[in-house]
ModelCIF file with pLDDT and N, C-alpha, C, O atoms, coordinates in Angstrom:
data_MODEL
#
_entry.id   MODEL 
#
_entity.id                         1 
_entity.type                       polymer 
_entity.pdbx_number_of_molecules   1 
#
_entity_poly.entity_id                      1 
_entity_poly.type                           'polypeptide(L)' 
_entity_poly.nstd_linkage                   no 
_entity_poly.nstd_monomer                   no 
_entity_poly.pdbx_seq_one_letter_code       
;(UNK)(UNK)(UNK)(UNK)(UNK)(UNK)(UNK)(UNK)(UNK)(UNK)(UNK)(UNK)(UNK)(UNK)(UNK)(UNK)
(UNK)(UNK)(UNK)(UNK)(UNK)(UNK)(UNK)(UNK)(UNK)(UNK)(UNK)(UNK)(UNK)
;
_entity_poly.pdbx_seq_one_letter_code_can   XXXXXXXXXXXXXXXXXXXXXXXXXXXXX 
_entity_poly.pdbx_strand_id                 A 
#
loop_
_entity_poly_seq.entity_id 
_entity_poly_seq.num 
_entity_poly_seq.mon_id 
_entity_poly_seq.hetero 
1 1  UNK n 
1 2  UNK n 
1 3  UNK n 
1 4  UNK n 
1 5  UNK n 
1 6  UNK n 
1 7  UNK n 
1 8  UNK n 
1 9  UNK n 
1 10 UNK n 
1 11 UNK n 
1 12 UNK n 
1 13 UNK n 
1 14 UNK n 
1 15 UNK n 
1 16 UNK n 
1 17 UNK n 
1 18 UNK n 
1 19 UNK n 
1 20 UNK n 
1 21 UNK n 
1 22 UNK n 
1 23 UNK n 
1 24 UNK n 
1 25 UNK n 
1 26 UNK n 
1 27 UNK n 
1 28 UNK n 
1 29 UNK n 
#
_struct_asym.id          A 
_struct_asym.entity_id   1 
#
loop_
_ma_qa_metric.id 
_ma_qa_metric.mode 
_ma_qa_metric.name 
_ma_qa_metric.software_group_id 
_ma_qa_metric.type 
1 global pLDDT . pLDDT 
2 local  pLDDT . pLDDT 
#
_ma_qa_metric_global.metric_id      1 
_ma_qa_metric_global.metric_value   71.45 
_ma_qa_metric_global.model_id       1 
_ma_qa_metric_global.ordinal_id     1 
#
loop_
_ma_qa_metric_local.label_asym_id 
_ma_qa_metric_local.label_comp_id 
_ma_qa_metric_local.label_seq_id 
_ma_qa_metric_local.metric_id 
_ma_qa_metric_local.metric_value 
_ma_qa_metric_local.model_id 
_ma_qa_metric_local.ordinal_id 
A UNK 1  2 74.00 1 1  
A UNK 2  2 77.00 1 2  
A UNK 3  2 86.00 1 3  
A UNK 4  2 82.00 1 4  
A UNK 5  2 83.00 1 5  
A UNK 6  2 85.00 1 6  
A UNK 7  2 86.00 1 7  
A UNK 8  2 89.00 1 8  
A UNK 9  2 88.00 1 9  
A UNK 10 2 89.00 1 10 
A UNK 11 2 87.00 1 11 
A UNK 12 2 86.00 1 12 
A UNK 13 2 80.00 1 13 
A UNK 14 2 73.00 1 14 
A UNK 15 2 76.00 1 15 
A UNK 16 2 61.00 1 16 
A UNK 17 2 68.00 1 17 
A UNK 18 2 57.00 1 18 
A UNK 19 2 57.00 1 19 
A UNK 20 2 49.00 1 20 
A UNK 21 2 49.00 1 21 
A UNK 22 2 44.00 1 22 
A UNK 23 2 41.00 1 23 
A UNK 24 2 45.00 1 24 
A UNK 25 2 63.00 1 25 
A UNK 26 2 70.00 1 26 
A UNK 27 2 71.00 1 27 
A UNK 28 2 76.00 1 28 
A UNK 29 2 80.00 1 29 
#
loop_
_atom_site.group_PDB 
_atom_site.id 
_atom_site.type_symbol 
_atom_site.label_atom_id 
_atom_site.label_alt_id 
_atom_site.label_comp_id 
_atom_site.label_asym_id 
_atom_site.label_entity_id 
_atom_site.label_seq_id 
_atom_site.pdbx_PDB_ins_code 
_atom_site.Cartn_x 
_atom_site.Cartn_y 
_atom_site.Cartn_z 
_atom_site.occupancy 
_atom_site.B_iso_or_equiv 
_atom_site.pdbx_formal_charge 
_atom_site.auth_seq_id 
_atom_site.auth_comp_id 
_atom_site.auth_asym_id 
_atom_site.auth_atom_id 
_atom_site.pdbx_PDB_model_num 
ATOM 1   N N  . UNK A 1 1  ? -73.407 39.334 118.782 1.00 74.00 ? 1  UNK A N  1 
ATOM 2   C CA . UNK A 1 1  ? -73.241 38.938 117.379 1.00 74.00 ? 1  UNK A CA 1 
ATOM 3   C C  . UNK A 1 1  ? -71.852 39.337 116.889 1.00 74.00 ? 1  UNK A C  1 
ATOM 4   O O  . UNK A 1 1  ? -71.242 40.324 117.300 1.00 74.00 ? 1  UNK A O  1 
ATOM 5   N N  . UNK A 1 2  ? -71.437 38.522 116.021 1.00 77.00 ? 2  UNK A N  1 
ATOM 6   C CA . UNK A 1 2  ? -70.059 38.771 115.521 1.00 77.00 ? 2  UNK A CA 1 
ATOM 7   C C  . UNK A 1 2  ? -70.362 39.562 113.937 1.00 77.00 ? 2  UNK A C  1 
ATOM 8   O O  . UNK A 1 2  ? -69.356 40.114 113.492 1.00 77.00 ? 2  UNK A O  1 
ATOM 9   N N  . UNK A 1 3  ? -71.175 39.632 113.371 1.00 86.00 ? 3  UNK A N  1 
ATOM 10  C CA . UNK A 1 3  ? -71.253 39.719 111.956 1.00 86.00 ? 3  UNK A CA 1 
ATOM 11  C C  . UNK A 1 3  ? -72.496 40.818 112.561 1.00 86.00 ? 3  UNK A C  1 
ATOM 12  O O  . UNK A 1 3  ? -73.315 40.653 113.465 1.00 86.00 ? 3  UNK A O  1 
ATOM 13  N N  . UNK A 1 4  ? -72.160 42.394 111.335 1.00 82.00 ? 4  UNK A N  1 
ATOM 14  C CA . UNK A 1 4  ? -72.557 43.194 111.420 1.00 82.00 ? 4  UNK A CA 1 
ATOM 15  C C  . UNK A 1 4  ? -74.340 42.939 110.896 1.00 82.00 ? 4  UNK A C  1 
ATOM 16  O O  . UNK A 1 4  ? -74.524 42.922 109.679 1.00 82.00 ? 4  UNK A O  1 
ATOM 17  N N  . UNK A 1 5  ? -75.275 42.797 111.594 1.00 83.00 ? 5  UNK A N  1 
ATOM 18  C CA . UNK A 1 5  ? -77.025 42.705 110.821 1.00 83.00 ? 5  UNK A CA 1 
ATOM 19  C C  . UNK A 1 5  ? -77.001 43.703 109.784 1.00 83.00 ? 5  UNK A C  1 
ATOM 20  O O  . UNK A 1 5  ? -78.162 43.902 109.425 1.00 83.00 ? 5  UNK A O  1 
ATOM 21  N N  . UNK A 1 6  ? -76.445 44.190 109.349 1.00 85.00 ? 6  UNK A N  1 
ATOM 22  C CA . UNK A 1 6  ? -76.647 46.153 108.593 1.00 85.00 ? 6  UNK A CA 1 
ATOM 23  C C  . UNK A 1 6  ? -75.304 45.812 107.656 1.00 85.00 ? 6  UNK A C  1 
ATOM 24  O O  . UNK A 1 6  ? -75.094 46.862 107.048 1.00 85.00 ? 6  UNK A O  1 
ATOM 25  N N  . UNK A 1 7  ? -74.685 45.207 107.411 1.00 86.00 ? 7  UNK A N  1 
ATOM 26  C CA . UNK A 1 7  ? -72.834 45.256 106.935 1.00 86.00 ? 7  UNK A CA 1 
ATOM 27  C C  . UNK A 1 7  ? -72.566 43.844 106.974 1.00 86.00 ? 7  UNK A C  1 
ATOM 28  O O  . UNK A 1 7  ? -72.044 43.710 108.081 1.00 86.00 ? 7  UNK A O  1 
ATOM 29  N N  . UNK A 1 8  ? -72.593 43.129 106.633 1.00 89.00 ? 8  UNK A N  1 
ATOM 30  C CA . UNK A 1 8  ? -72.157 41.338 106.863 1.00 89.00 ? 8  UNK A CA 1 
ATOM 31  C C  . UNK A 1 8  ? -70.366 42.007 106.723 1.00 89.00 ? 8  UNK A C  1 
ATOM 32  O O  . UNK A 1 8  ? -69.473 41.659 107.496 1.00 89.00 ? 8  UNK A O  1 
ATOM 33  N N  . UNK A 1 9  ? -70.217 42.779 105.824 1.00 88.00 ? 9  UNK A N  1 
ATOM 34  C CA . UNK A 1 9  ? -68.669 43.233 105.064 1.00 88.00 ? 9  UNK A CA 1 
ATOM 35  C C  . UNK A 1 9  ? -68.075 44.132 106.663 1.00 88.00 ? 9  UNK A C  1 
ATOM 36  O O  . UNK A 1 9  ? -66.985 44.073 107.232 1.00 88.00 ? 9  UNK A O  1 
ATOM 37  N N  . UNK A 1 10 ? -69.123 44.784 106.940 1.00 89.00 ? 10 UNK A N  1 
ATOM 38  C CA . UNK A 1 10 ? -68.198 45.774 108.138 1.00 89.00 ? 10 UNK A CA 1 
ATOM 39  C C  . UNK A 1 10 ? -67.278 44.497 109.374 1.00 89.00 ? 10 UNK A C  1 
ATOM 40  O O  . UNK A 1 10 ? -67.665 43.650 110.179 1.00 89.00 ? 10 UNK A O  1 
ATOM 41  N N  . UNK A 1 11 ? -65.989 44.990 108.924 1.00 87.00 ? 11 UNK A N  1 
ATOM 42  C CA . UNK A 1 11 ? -64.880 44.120 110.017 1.00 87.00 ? 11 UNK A CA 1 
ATOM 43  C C  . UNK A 1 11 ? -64.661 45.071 111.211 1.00 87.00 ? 11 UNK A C  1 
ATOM 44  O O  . UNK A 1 11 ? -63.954 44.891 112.203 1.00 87.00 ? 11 UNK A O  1 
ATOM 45  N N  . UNK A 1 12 ? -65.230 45.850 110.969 1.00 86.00 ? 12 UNK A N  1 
ATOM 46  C CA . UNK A 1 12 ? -64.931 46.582 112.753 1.00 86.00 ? 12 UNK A CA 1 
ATOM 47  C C  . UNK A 1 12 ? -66.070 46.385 113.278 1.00 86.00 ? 12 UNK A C  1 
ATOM 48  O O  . UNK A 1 12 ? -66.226 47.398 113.960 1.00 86.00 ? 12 UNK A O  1 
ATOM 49  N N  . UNK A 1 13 ? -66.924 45.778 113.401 1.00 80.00 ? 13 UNK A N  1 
ATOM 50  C CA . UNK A 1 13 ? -68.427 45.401 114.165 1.00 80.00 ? 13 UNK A CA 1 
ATOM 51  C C  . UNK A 1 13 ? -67.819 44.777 115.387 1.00 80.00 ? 13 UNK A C  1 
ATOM 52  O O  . UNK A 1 13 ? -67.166 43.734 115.440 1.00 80.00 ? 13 UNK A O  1 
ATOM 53  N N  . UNK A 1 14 ? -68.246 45.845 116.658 1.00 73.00 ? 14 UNK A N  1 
ATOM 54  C CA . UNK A 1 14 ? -67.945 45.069 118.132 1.00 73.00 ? 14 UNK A CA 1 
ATOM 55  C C  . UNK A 1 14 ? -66.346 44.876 118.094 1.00 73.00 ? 14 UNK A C  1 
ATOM 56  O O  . UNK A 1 14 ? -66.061 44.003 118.913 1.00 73.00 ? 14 UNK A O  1 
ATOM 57  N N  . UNK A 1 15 ? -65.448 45.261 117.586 1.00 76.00 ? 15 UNK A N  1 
ATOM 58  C CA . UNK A 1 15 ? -64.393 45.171 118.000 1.00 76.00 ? 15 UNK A CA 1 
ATOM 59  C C  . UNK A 1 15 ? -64.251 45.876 118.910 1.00 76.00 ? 15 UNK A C  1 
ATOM 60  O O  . UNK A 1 15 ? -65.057 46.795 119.056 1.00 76.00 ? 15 UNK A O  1 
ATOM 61  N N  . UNK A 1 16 ? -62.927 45.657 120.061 1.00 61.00 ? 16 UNK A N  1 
ATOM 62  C CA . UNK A 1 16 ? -62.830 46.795 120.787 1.00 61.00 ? 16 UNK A CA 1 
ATOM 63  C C  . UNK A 1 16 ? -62.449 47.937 120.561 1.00 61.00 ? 16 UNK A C  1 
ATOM 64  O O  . UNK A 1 16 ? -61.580 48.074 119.700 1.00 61.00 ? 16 UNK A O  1 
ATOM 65  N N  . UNK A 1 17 ? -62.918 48.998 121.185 1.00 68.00 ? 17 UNK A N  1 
ATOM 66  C CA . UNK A 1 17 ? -62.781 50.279 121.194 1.00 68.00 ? 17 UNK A CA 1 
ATOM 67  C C  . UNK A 1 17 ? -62.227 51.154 122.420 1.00 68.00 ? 17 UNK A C  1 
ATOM 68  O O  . UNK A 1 17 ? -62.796 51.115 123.511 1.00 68.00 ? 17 UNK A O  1 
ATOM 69  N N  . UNK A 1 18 ? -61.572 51.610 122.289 1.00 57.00 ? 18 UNK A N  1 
ATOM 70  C CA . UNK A 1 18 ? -61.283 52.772 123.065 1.00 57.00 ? 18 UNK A CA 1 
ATOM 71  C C  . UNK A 1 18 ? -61.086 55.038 122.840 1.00 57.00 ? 18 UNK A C  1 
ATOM 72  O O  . UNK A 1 18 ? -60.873 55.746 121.856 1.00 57.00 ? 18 UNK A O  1 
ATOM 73  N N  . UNK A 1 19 ? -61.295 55.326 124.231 1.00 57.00 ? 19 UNK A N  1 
ATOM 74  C CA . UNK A 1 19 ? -60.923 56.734 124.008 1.00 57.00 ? 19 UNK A CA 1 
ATOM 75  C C  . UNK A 1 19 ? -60.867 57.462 125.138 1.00 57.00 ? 19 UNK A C  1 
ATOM 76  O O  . UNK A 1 19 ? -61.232 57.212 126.287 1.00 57.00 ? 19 UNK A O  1 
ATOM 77  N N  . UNK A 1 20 ? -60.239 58.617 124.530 1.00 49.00 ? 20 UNK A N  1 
ATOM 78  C CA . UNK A 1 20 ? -59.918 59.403 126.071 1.00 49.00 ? 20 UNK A CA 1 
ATOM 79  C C  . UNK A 1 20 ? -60.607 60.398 126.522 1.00 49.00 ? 20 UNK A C  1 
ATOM 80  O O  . UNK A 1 20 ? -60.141 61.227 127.304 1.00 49.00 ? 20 UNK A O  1 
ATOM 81  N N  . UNK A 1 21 ? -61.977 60.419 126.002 1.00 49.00 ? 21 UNK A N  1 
ATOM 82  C CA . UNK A 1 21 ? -63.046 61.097 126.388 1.00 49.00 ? 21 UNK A CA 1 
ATOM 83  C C  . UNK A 1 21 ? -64.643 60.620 126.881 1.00 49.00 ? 21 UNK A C  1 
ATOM 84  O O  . UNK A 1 21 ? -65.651 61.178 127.316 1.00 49.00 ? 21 UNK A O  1 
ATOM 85  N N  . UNK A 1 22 ? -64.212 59.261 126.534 1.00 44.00 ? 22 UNK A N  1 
ATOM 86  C CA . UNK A 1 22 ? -65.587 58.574 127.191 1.00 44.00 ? 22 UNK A CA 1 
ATOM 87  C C  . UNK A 1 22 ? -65.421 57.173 127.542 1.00 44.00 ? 22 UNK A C  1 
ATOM 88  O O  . UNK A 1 22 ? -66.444 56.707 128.044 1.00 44.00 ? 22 UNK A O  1 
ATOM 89  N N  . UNK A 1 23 ? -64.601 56.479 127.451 1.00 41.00 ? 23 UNK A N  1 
ATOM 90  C CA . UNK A 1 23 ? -64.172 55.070 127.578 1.00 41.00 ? 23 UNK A CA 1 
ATOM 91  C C  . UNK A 1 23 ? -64.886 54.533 127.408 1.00 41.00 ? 23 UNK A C  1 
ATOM 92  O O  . UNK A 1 23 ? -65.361 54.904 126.335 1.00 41.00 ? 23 UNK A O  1 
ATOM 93  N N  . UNK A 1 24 ? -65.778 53.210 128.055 1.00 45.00 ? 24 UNK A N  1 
ATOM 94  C CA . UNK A 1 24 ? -66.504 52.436 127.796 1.00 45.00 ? 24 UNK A CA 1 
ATOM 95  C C  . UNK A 1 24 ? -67.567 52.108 126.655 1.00 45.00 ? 24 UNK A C  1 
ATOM 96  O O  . UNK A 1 24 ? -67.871 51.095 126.025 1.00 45.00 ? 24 UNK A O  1 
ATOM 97  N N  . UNK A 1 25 ? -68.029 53.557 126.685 1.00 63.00 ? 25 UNK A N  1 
ATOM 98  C CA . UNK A 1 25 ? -69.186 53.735 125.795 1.00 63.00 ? 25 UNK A CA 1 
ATOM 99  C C  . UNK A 1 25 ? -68.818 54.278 124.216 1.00 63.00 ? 25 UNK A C  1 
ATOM 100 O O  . UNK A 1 25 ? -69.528 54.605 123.265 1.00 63.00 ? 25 UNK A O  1 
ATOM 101 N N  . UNK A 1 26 ? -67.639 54.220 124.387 1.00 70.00 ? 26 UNK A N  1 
ATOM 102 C CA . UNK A 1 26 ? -66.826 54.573 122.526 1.00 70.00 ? 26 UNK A CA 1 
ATOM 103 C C  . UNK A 1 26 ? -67.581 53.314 121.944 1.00 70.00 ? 26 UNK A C  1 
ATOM 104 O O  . UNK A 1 26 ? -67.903 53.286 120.756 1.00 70.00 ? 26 UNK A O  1 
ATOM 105 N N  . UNK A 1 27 ? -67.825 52.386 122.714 1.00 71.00 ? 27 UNK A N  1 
ATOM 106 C CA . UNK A 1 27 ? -68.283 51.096 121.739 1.00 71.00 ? 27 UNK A CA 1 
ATOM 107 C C  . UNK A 1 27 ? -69.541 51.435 120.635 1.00 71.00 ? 27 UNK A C  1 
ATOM 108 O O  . UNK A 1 27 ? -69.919 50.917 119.584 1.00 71.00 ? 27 UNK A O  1 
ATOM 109 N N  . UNK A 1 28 ? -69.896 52.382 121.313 1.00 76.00 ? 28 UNK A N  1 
ATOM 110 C CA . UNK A 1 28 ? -71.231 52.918 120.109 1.00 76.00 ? 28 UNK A CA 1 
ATOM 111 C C  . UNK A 1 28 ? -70.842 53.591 119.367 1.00 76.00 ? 28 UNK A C  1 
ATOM 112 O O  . UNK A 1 28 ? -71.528 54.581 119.110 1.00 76.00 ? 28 UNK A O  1 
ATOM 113 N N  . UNK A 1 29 ? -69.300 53.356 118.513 1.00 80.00 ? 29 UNK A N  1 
ATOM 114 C CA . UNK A 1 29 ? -69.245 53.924 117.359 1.00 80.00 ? 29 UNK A CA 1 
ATOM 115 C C  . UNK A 1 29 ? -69.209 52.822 116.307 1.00 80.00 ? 29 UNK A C  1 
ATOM 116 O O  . UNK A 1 29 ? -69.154 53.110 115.112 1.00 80.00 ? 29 UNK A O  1 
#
């Protein structure tokens, strides 16, 4: 989904993410 179910307004929904302590799984912020 592109559009937040919880936030229609949240613009960072599924964008990419990164970090230097867990990589991949930063996406669950």
């Amino acid at each position: 989904d592109t559009v937040d179910p919880n936030d229609p307004d949240n613009i960072a929904f599924y964008k990419p993410t990164r970090s230097n302590s867990t990589g991949g799984i930063s996406g669950a912020a």
